[in-house]
Protein backbone atom coordinates (compact mmCIF):
# COMPACT_ATOMS: atom_id res chain seq x y z
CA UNK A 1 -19.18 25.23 13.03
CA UNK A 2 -15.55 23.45 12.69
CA UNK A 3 -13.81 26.56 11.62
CA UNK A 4 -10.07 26.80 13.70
CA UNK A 5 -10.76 23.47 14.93
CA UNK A 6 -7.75 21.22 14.38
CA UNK A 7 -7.82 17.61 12.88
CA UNK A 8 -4.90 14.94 12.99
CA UNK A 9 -4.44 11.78 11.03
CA UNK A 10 -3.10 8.39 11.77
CA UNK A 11 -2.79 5.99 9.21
CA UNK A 12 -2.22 2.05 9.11
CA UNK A 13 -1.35 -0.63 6.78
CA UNK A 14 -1.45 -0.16 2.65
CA UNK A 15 -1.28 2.66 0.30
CA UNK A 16 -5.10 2.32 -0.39
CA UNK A 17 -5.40 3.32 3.26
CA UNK A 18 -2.93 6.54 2.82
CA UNK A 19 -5.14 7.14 -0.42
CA UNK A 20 -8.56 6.81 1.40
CA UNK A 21 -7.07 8.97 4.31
CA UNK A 22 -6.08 12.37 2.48
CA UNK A 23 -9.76 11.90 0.78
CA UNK A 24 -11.28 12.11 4.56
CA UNK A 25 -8.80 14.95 5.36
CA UNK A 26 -9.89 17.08 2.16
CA UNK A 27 -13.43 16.55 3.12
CA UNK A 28 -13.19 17.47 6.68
CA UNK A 29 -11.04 20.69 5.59
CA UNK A 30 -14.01 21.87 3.18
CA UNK A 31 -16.11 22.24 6.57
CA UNK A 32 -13.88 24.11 8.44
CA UNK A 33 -11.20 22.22 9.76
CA UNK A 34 -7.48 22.75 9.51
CA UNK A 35 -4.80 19.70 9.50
CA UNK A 36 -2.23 19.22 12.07
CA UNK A 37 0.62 16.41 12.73
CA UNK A 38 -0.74 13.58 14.97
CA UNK A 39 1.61 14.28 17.57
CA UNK A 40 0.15 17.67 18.54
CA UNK A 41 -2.78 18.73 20.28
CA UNK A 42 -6.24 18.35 18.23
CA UNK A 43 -9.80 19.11 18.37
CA UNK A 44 -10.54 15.80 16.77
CA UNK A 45 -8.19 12.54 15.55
CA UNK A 46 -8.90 10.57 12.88
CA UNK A 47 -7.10 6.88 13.04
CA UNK A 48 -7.76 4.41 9.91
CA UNK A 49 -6.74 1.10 10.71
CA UNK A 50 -5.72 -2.25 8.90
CA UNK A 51 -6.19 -5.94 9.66
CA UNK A 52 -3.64 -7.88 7.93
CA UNK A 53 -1.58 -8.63 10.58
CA UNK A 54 -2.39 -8.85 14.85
CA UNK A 55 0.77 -6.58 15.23
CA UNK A 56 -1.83 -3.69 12.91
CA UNK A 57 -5.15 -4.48 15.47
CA UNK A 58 -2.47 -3.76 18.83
CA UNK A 59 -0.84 -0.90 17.10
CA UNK A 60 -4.65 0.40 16.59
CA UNK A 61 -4.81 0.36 20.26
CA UNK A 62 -1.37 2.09 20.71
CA UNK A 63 -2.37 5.23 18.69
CA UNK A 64 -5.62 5.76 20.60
CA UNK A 65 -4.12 5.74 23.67
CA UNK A 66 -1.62 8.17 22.25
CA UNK A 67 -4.12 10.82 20.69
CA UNK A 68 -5.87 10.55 24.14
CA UNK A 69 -2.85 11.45 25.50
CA UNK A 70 -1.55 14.00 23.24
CA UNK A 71 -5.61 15.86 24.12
CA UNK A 72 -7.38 14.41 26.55
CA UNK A 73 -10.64 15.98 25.27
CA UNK A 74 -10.21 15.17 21.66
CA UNK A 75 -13.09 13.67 19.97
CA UNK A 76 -11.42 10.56 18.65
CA UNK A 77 -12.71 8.53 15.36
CA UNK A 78 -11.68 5.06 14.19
CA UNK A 79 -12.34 4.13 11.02
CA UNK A 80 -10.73 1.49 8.52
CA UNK A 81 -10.54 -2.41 7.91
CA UNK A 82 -10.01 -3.22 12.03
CA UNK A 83 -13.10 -0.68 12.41
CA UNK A 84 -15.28 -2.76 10.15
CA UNK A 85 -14.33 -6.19 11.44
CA UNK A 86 -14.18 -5.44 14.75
CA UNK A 87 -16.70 -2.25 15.56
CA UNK A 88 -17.84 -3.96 19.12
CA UNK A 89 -14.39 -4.50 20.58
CA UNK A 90 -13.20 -1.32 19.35
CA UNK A 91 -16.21 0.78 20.64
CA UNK A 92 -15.15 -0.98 24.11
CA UNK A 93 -11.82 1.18 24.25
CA UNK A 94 -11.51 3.82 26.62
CA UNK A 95 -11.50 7.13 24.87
CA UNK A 96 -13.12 6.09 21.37
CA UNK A 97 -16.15 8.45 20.49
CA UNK A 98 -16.82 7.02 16.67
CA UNK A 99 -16.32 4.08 15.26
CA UNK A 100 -17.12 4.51 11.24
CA UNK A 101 -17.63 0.88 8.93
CA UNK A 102 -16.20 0.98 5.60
CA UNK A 103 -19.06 2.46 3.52
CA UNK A 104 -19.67 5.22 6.31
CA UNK A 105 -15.54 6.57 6.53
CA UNK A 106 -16.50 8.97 3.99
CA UNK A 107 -19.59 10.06 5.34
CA UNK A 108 -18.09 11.63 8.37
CA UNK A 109 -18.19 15.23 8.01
CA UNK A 110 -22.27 14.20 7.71
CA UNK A 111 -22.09 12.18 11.17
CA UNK A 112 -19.99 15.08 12.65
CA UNK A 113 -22.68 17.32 14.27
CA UNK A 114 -20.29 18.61 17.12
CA UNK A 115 -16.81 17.32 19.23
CA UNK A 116 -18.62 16.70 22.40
CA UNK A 117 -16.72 13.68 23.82
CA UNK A 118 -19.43 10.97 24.33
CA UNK A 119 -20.33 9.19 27.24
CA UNK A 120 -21.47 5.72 24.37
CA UNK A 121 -19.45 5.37 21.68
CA UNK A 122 -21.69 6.07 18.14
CA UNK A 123 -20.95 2.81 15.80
CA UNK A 124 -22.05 3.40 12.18
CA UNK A 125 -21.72 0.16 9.55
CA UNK A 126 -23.55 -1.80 7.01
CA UNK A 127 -23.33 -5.14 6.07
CA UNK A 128 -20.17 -6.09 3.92
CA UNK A 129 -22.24 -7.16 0.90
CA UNK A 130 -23.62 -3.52 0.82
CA UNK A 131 -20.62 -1.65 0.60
CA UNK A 132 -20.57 0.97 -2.00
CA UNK A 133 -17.06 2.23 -3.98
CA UNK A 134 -15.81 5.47 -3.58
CA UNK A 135 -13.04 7.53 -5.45
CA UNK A 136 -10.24 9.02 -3.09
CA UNK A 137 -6.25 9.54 -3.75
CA UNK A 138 -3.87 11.11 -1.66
CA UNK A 139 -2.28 14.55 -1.48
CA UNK A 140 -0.56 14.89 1.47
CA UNK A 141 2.98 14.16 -0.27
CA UNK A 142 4.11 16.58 -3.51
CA UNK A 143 5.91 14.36 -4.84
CA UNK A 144 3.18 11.37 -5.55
CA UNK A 145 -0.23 10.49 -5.29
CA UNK A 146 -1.93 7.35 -4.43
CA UNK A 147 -4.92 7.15 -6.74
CA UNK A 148 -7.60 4.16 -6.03
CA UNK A 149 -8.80 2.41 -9.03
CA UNK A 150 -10.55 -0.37 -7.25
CA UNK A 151 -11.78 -1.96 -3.82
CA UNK A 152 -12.57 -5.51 -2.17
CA UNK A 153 -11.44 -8.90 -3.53
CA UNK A 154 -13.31 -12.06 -4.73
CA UNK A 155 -10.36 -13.86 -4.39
CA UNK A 156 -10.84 -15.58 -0.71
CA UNK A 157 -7.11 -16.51 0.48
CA UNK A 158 -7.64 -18.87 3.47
CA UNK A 159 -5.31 -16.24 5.56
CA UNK A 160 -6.88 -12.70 4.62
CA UNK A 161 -9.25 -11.08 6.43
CA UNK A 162 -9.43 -8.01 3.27
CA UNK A 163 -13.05 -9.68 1.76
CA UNK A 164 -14.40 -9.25 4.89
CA UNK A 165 -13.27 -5.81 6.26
CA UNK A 166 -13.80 -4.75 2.47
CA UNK A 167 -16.07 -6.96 0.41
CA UNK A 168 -16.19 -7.92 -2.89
CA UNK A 169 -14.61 -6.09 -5.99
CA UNK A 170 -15.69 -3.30 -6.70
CA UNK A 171 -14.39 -0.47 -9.49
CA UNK A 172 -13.95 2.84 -10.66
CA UNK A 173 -14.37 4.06 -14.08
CA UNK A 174 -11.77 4.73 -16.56
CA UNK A 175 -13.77 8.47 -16.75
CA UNK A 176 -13.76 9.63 -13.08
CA UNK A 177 -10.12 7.71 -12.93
CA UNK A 178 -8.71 10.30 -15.76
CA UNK A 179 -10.56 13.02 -14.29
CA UNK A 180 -8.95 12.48 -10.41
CA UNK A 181 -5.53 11.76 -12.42
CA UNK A 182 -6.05 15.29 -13.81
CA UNK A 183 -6.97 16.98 -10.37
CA UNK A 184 -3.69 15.26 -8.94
CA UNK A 185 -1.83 16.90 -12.26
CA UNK A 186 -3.47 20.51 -11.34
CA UNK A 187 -1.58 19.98 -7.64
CA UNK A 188 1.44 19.90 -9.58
CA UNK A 189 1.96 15.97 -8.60
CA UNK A 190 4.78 14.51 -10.78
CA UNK A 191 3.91 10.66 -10.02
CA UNK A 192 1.10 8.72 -9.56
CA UNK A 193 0.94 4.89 -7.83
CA UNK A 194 -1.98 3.24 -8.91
CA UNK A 195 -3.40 1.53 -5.88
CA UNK A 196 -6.59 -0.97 -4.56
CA UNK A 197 -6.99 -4.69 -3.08
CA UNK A 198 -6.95 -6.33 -6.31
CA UNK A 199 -6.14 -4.25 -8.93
CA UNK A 200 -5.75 -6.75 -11.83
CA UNK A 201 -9.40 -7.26 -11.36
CA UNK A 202 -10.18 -3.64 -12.74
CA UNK A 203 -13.31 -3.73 -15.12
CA UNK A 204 -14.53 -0.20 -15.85
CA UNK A 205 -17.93 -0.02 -13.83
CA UNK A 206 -19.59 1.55 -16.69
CA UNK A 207 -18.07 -0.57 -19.70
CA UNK A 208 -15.84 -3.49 -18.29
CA UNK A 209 -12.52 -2.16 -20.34
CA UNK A 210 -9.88 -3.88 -17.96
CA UNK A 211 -6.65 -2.66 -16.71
CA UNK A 212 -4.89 -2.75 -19.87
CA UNK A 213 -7.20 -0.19 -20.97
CA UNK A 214 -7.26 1.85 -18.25
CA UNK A 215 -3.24 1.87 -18.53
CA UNK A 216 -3.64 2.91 -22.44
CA UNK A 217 -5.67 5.80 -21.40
CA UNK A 218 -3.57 7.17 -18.44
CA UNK A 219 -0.46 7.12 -20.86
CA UNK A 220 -2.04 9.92 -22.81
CA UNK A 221 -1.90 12.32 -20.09
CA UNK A 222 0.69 14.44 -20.25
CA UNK A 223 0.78 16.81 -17.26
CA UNK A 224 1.85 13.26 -15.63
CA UNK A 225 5.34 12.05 -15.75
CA UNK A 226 5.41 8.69 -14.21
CA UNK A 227 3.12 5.72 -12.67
CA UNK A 228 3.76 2.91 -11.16
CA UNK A 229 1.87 -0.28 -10.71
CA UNK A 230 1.41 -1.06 -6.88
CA UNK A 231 0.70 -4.79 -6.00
CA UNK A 232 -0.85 -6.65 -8.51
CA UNK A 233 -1.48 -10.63 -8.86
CA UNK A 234 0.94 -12.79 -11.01
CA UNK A 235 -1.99 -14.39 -12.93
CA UNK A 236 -3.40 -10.78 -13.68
CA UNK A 237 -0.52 -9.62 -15.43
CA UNK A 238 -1.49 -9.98 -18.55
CA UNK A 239 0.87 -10.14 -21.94
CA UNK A 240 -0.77 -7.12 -23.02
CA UNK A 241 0.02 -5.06 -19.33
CA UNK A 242 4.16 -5.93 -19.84
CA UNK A 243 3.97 -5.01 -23.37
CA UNK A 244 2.13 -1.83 -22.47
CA UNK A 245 4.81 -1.22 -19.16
CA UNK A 246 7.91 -1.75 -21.59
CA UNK A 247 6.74 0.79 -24.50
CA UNK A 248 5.55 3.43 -22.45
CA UNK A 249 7.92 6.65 -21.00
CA UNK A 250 5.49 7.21 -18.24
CA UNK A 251 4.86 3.61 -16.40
CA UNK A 252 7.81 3.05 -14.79
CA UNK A 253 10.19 -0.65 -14.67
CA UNK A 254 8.64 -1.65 -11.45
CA UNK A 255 6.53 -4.40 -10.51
CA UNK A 256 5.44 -5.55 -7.04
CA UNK A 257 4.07 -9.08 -7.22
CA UNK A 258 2.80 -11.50 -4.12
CA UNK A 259 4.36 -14.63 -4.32
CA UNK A 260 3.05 -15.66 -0.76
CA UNK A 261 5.04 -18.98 -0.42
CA UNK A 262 7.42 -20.89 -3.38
CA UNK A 263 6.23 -23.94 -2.37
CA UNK A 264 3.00 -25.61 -4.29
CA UNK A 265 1.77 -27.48 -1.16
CA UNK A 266 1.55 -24.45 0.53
CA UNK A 267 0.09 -22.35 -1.95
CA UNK A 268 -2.42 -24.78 -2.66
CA UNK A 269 -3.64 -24.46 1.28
CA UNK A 270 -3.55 -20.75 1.17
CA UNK A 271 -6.04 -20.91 -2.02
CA UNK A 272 -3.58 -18.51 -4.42
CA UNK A 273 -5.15 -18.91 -8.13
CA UNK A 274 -1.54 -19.78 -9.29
CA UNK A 275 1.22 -22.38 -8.63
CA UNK A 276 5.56 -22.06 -8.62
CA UNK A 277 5.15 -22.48 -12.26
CA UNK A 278 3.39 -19.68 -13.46
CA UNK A 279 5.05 -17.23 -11.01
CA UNK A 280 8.33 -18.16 -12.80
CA UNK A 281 7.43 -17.90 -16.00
CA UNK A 282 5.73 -14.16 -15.54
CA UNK A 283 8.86 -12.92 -13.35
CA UNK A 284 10.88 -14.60 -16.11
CA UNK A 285 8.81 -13.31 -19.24
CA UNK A 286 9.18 -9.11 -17.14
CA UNK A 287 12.85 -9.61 -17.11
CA UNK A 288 13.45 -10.48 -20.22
CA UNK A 289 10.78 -7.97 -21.71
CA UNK A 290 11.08 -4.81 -19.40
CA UNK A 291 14.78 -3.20 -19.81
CA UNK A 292 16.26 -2.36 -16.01
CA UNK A 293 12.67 -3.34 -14.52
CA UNK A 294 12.55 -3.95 -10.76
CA UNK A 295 10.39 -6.65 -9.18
CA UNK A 296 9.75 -7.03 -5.63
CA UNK A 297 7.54 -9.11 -3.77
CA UNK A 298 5.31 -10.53 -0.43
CA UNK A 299 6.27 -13.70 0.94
CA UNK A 300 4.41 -14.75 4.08
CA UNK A 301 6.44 -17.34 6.73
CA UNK A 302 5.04 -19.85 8.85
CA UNK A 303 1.88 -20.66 7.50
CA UNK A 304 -0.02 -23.64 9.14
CA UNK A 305 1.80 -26.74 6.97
CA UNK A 306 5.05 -25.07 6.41
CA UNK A 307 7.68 -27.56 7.15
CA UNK A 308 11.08 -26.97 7.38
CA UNK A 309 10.98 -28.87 3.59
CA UNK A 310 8.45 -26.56 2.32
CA UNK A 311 10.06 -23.26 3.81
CA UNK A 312 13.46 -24.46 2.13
CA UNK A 313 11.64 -24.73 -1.15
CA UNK A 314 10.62 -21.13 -0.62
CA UNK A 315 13.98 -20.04 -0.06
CA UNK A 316 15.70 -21.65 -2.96
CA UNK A 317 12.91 -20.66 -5.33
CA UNK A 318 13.66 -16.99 -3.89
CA UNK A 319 17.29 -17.02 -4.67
CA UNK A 320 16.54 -18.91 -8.10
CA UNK A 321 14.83 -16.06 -9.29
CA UNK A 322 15.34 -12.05 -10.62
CA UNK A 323 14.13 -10.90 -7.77
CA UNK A 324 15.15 -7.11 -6.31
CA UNK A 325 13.64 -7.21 -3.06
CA UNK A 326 10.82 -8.71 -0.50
CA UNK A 327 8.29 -7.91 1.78
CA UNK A 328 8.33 -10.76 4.60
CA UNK A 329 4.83 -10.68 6.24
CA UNK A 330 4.74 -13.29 9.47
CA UNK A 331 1.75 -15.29 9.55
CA UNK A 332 -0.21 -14.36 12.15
CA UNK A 333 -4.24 -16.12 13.10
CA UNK A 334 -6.99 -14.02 12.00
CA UNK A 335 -10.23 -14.72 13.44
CA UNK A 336 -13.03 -15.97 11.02
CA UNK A 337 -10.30 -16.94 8.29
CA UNK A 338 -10.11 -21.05 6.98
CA UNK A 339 -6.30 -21.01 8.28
CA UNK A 340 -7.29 -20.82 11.74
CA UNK A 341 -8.27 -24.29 11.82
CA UNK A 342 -5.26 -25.61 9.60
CA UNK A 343 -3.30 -28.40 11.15
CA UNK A 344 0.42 -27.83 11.02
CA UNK A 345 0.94 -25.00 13.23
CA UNK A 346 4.40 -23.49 12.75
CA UNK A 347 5.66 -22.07 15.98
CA UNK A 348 6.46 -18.28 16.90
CA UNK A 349 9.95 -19.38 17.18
CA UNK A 350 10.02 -21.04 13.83
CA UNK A 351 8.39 -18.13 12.28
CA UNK A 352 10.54 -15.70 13.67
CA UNK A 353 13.23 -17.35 12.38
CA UNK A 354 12.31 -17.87 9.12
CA UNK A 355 11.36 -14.26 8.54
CA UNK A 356 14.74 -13.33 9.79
CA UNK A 357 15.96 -15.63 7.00
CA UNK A 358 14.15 -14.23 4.23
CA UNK A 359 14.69 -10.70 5.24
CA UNK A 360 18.57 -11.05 5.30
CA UNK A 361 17.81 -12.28 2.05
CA UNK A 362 16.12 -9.40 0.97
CA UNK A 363 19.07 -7.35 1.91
CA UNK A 364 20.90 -9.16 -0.33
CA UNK A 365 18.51 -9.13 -3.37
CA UNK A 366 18.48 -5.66 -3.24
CA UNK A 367 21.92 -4.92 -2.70
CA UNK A 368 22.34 -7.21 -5.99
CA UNK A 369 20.00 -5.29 -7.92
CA UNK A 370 21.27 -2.01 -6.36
CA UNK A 371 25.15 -2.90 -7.70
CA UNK A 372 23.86 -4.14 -10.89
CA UNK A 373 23.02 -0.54 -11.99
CA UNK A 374 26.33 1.24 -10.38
CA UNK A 375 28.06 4.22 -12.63
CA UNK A 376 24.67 3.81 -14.61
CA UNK A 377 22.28 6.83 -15.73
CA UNK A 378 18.87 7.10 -14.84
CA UNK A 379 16.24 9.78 -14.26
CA UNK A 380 15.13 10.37 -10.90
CA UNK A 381 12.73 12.37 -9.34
CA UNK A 382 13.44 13.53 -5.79
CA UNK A 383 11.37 14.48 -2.64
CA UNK A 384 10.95 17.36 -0.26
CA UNK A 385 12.36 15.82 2.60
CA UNK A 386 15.46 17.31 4.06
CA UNK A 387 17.57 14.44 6.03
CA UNK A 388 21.07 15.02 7.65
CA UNK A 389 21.62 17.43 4.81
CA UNK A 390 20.61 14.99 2.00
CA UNK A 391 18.00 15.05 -0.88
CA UNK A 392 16.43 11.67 -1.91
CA UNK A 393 14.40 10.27 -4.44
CA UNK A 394 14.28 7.04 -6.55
CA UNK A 395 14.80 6.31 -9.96
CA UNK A 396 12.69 4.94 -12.56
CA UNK A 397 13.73 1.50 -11.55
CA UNK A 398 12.84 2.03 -8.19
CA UNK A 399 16.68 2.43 -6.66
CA UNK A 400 16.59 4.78 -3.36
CA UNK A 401 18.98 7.74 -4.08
CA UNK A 402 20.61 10.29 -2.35
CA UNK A 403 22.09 13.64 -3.08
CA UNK A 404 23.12 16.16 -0.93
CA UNK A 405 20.41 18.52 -0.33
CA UNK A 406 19.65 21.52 -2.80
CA UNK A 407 16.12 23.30 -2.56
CA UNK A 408 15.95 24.02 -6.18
CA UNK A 409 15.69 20.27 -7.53
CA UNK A 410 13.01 19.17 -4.43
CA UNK A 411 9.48 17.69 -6.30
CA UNK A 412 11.91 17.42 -9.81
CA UNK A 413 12.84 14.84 -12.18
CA UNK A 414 16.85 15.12 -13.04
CA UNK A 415 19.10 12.77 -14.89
CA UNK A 416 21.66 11.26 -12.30
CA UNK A 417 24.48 8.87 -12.34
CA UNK A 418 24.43 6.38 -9.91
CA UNK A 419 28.34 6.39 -8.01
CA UNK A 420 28.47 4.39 -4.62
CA UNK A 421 25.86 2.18 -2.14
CA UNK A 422 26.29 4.17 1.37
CA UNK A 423 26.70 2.59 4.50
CA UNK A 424 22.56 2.70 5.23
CA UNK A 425 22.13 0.49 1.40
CA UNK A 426 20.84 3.89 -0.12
CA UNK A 427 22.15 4.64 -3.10
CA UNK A 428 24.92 7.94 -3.17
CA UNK A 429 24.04 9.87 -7.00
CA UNK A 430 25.63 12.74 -8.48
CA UNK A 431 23.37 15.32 -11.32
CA UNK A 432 24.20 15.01 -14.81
């Protein structure tokens, strides 16, 4: 029925949502469709949305106008964390013809029965506590994969809306895990980023082995060359996860962990399961165990109670620590959440300053990090992506390189020697 018919993707927010994405596209392409760039004409468009931030609900809006524009007659489907929070408002927007919950996104090549735009938008959901888990990972990039291992979070921060567009933790198993690891391998995918909301909180569906098991088993693959750990909690890294991380060839130096805020007051009103303290101590006990290991992570600004005091204590934590770079997320009100009704209301101003602040900071972190490692060796593997006659890639540590471009070394892993930080903070390498 859908052969010829083109589909076009649009994804927002996290790497789970990139992962969950290519798992829709494969499905829709096993009944006929064929995949095309967002920005030309298609029979149908397919936008997954976040909700961390207000900026990701008005971007939704943005895209749909675009896909509407790009083919006015397009059958249009939203799907994603917005979709499941917000199905009513979203069903309200000129041009929408589906609006899918969380458990139904991969159900939509059942709920697809032509692309007759629709005069009432269809609205399929279930109530969050019903949510089931399913496997997806990415392909759309040769280079890596983003492979799920987990979904939803029991841990209720008073600023996240994630519990409620994706309910409570839910797993994989360590089985169907190695199995999708292997059908990545057979796509000749060199790297794999192990992705979901809460990953420290993997227990094997089947079993509860945790994610220090799961790590042990995806070591022994060999048709992989490298993981890396996406976001993971700073009370969930266990002793047993850096120990792991520093012995093995194939997880790479690289850890992203949320700090949120360095002060205790605040962290305390956001309801994070750890204090200053303990962050230290596991950023400390990385560095000193991991050789060359990078560690990044998510601060949020302006968070109802953040003083000028308490934002200063953030900053000087930042800069007391072996840090290699941030990601500054501005608070931002999110209906239904506890920190809607906080006292201490920082104002735009104030929180557009102090995310300026931490992002210059950032700059310099990485910068730091980046001329820490100059005239260095390291192995890299590189992308596909031709840019202004360059070649890039990162290293194990995580450093951006570039090279200029040869066809022969795209989707490889080379040994390079790190020579010069280029005017754009990239990296300039040479082969070895």
């Amino acid at each position: 029925m859908f052969d010829n018919k083109k589909v076009a993707f649009y994804t927002l927010g996290c790497k789970l949502n990139f992962s969950e994405t290519s798992t829709i596209g494969r499905q829709l392409v096993n009944i006929g469709f064929t995949k095309t760039e967002f920005e030309k004409k298609a029979d149908l468009y397919v936008i997954n949305t976040c909700s961390v931030t207000e900026n990701a609900n008005r971007e939704c809006r943005r895209i749909i106008r675009k896909a509407k524009k790009n083919s006015p007659e397009a059958f249009i489907v939203v799907t994603g964390c917005f979709a499941q929070l917000k199905p009513k408002e979203i069903s309200d927007i000129e041009g929408v013809d589906m609006v899918l919950g969380a458990n139904e996104k991969f159900n939509l090549p059942k709920l697809l029965t032509d692309l007759k735009t629709l005069e009432t938008t269809q609205v399929h959901g279930c109530e969050i506590n019903d949510l089931d888990y399913f496997s997806s990972y990415s392909l759309t990039d040769r280079t890596r994969s983003f492979m799920k291992i987990q979904d939803g979070c029991d841990y209720p921060c008073t600023y996240c809306t994630i519990p409620l567009a994706r309910g409570k933790s839910r797993c994989d198993s360590i089985d169907n895990i190695i199995e999708n690891a292997n059908d990545i391998a057979d796509k000749g995918i060199k790297e794999i980023v192990i992705t979901g909301v809460n990953i420290g909180e993997f227990k094997d569906k089947n079993d509860n082995r945790n994610f220090s098991d799961l790590i042990k088993e995806l070591d022994k693959l060999e048709r992989i060359e490298r993981y890396r750990i996406s976001s993971i909690e700073p009370n969930l890294i266990s002793d047993e996860v850096i120990k792991l991380v520093k012995n093995s060839e194939k997880f790479m130096p690289h850890f992203h962990i949320p700090m949120q805020s360095g002060s205790d007051i605040v962290l305390g009103k956001m309801k994070r399961r750890y204090q200053t303290k303990l962050y230290r101590t596991k950023i400390e006990k990385i560095v000193s165990e991991v050789k060359d290991v990078c560690i990044g992570a998510d601060v949020i600004v302006g968070f109802p109670g953040e003083t000028n005091e308490e934002f200063d204590k953030t900053l000087n934590f930042i800069k007391d620590l072996p840090l290699s770079y941030l990601h500054v997320f501005t608070y931002s009100e999110r209906e239904n959440t506890p920190a809607i009704d906080m006292d201490g209301v920082v104002s735009k101003s104030d929180r557009a300053d102090r995310s300026k602040q931490l992002r210059i900071l950032s700059n310099k972190l990485q910068r730091a990090f980046y001329e820490k490692y100059l005239d260095t060796e390291h192995t890299a593997l590189f992308e596909q992506e031709n840019k202004e006659g360059y070649l890039f890639g990162f290293t194990d540590n995580y450093i951006k390189i570039k090279i200029p471009f040869q066809s022969t070394i795209c989707r490889t892993k080379k040994q390079v020697k790190l020579i010069a930080i280029d005017d754009d903070g990239i990296m300039k390498a040479e082969l070895l």
